[in-house]
Protein backbone atom coordinates (compact mmCIF):
# COMPACT_ATOMS: atom_id res chain seq x y z
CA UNK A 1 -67.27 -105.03 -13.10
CA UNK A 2 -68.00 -102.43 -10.36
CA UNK A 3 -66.89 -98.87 -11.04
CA UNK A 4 -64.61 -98.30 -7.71
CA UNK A 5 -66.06 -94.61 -7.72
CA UNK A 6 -69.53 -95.68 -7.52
CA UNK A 7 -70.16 -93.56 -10.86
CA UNK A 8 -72.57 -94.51 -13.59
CA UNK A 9 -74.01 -93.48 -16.81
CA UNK A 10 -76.99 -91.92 -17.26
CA UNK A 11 -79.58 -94.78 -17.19
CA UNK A 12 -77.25 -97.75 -15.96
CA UNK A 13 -77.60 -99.28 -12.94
CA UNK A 14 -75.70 -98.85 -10.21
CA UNK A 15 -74.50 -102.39 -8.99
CA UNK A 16 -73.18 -100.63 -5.33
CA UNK A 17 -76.76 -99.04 -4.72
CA UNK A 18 -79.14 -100.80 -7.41
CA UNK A 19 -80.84 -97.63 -7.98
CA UNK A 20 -80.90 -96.46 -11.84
CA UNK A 21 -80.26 -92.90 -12.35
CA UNK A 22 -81.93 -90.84 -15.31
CA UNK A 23 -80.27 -88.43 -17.23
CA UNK A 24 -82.62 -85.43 -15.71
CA UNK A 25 -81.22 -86.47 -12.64
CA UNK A 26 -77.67 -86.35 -13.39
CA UNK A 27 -78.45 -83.10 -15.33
CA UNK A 28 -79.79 -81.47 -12.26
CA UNK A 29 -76.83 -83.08 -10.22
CA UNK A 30 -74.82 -80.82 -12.43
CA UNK A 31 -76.29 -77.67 -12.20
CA UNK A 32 -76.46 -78.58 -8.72
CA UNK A 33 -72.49 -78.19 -8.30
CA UNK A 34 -72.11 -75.10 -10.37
CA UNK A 35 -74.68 -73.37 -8.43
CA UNK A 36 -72.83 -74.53 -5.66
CA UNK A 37 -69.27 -73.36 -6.78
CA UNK A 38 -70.43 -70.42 -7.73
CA UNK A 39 -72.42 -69.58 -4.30
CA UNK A 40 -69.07 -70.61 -2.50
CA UNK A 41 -66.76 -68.75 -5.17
CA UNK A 42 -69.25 -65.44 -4.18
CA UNK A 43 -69.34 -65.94 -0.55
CA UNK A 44 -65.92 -66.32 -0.43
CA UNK A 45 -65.21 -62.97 -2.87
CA UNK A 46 -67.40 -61.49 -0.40
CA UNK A 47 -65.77 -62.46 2.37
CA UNK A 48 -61.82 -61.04 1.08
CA UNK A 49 -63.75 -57.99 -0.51
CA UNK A 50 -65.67 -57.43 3.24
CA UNK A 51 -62.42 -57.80 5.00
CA UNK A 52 -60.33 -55.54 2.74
CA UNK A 53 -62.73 -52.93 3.60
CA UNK A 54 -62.41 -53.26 6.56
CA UNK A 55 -61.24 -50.56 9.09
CA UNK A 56 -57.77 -49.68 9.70
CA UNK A 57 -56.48 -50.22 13.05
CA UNK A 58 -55.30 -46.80 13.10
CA UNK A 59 -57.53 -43.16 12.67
CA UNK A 60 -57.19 -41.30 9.25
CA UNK A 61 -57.74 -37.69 9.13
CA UNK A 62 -58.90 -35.32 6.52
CA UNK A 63 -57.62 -31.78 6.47
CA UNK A 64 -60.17 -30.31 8.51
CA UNK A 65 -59.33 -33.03 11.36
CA UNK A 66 -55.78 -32.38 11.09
CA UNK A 67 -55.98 -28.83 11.62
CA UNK A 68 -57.41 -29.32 14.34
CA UNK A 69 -55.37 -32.16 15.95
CA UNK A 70 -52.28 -29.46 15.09
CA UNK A 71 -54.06 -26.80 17.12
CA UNK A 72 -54.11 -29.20 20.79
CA UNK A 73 -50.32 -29.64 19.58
CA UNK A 74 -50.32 -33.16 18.45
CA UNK A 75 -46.97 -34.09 17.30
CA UNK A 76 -46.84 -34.34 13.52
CA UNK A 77 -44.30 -36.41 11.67
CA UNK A 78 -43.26 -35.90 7.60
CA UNK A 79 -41.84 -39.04 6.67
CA UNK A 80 -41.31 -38.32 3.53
CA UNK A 81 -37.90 -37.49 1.41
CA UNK A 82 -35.56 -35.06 2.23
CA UNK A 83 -36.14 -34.14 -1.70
CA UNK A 84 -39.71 -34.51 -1.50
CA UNK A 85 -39.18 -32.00 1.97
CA UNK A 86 -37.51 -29.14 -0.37
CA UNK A 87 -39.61 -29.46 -3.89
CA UNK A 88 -43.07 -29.26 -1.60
CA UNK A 89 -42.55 -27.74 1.42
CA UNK A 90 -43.23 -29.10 5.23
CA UNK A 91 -46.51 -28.16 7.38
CA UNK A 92 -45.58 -25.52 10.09
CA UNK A 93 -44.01 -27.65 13.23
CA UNK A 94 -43.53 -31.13 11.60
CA UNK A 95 -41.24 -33.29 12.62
CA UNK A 96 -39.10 -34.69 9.63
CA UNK A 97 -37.91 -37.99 9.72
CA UNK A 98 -37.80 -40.29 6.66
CA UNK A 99 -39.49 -43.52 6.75
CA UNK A 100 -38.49 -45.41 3.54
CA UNK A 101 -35.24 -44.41 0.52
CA UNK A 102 -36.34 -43.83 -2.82
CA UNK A 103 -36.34 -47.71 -3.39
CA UNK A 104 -39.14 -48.12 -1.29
CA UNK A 105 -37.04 -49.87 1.56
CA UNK A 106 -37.39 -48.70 5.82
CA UNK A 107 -34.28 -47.10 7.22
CA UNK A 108 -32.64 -48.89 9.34
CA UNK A 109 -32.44 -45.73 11.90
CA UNK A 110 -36.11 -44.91 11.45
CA UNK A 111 -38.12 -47.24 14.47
CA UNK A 112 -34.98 -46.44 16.90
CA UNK A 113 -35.44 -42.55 16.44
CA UNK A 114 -39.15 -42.71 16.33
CA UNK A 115 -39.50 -44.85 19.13
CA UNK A 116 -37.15 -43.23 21.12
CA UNK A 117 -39.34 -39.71 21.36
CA UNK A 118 -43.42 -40.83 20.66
CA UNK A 119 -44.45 -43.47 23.17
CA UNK A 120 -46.61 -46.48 22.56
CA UNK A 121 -49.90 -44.26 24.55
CA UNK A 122 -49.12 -40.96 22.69
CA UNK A 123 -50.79 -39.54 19.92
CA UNK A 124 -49.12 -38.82 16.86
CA UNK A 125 -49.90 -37.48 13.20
CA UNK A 126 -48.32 -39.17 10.45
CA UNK A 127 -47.75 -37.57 6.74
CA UNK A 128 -46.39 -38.15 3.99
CA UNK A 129 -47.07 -37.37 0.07
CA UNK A 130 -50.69 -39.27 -0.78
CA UNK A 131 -51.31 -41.02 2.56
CA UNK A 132 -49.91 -44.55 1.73
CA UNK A 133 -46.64 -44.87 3.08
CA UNK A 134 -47.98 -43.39 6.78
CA UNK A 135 -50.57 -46.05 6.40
CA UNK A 136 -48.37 -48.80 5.99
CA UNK A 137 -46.63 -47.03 8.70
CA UNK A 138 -49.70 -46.42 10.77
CA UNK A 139 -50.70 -50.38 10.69
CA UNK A 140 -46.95 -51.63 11.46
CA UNK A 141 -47.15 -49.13 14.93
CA UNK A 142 -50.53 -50.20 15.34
CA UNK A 143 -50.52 -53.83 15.38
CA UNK A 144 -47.14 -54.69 15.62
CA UNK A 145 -45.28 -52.29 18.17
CA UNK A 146 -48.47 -51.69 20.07
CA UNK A 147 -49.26 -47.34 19.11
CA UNK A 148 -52.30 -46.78 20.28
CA UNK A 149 -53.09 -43.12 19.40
CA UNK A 150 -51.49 -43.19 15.54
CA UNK A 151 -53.52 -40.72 13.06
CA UNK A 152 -52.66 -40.73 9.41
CA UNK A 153 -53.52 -37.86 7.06
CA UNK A 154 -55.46 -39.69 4.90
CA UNK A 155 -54.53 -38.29 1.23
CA UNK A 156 -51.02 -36.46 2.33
CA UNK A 157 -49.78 -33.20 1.98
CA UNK A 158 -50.88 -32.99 -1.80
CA UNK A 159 -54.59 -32.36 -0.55
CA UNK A 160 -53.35 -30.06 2.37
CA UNK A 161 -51.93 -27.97 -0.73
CA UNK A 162 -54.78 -28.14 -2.87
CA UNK A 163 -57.04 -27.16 0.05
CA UNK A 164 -54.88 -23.54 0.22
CA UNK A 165 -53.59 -24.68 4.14
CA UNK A 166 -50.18 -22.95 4.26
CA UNK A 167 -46.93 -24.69 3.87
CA UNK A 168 -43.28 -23.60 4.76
CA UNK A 169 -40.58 -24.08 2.13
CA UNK A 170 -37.66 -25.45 3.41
């Protein structure tokens, strides 16, 4: 009887090809795939680990960088809490307009209001707490609205405070 998936045991001839295989071969057939799988399995960790590192769309900004976008009078907006406005305080001049509730979910009168006073070529400063709801914000204006000039304070207002830069308590 032929085998219908051309397989054989080690030794046994194959009646498709007539060639007897030895169990070194088969052996080395086997390492053969795992070193195979687990070349692909690391290329393709690579690969997702490469392009997670990759670079935002959008420019972050340490503290030193911000200062100095706020001195040419580059519009800065705190979309953070109005709680989270009061227990911390506000840079100097920002612009406050909450981005997401407490539940982590965009209000629906956010994008109008935004859009409706930064245009797409404008620069603008985005801050909130740590960094990562302006850069989730940050990548939406980026690549989905089209900003082109969008700079996120990389670790938020908590480093701004820990650096001694002044604050004004609301």
């Amino acid at each position: 009887m032929i085998n219908i998936n051309n397989e054989t045991k080690p030794g046994q001839l194959n009646k498709l090809s007539g060639v007897c295989f030895s169990q070194s071969f088969f052996s080395l057939i086997s390492k053969l795939k795992k070193y195979l799988s687990f070349r692909l399995l690391g290329i393709f960790l690579s690969a997702t680990l490469l392009s997670a590192c990759a670079e935002p769309p959008y420019s972050n900004l340490d503290n030193y960088q911000l200062k100095t976008m706020l001195e040419k009078d580059v519009p800065i907006y705190d979309i953070r809490r109005p709680e989270e406005w009061r227990q911390i305080g506000v840079i100097e001049g920002s612009q406050r307009l909450t981005f997401v509730d407490a539940s982590g979910r965009v209000l629906p009168d956010f994008l109008p209001r935004f859009t409706s006073t930064i245009g797409k070529d404008d620069p603008v400063i985005l801050i909130c707490r740590t960094g990562s709801r302006t850069s989730v914000l940050a990548r939406l204006l980026v690549e989905k609205m089209g900003y082109t000039k969008v700079f996120n304070v990389r670790n938020g207002i908590t480093h701004w405070i820990r650096d001694g830069r002044p604050i004004t308590r609301l």
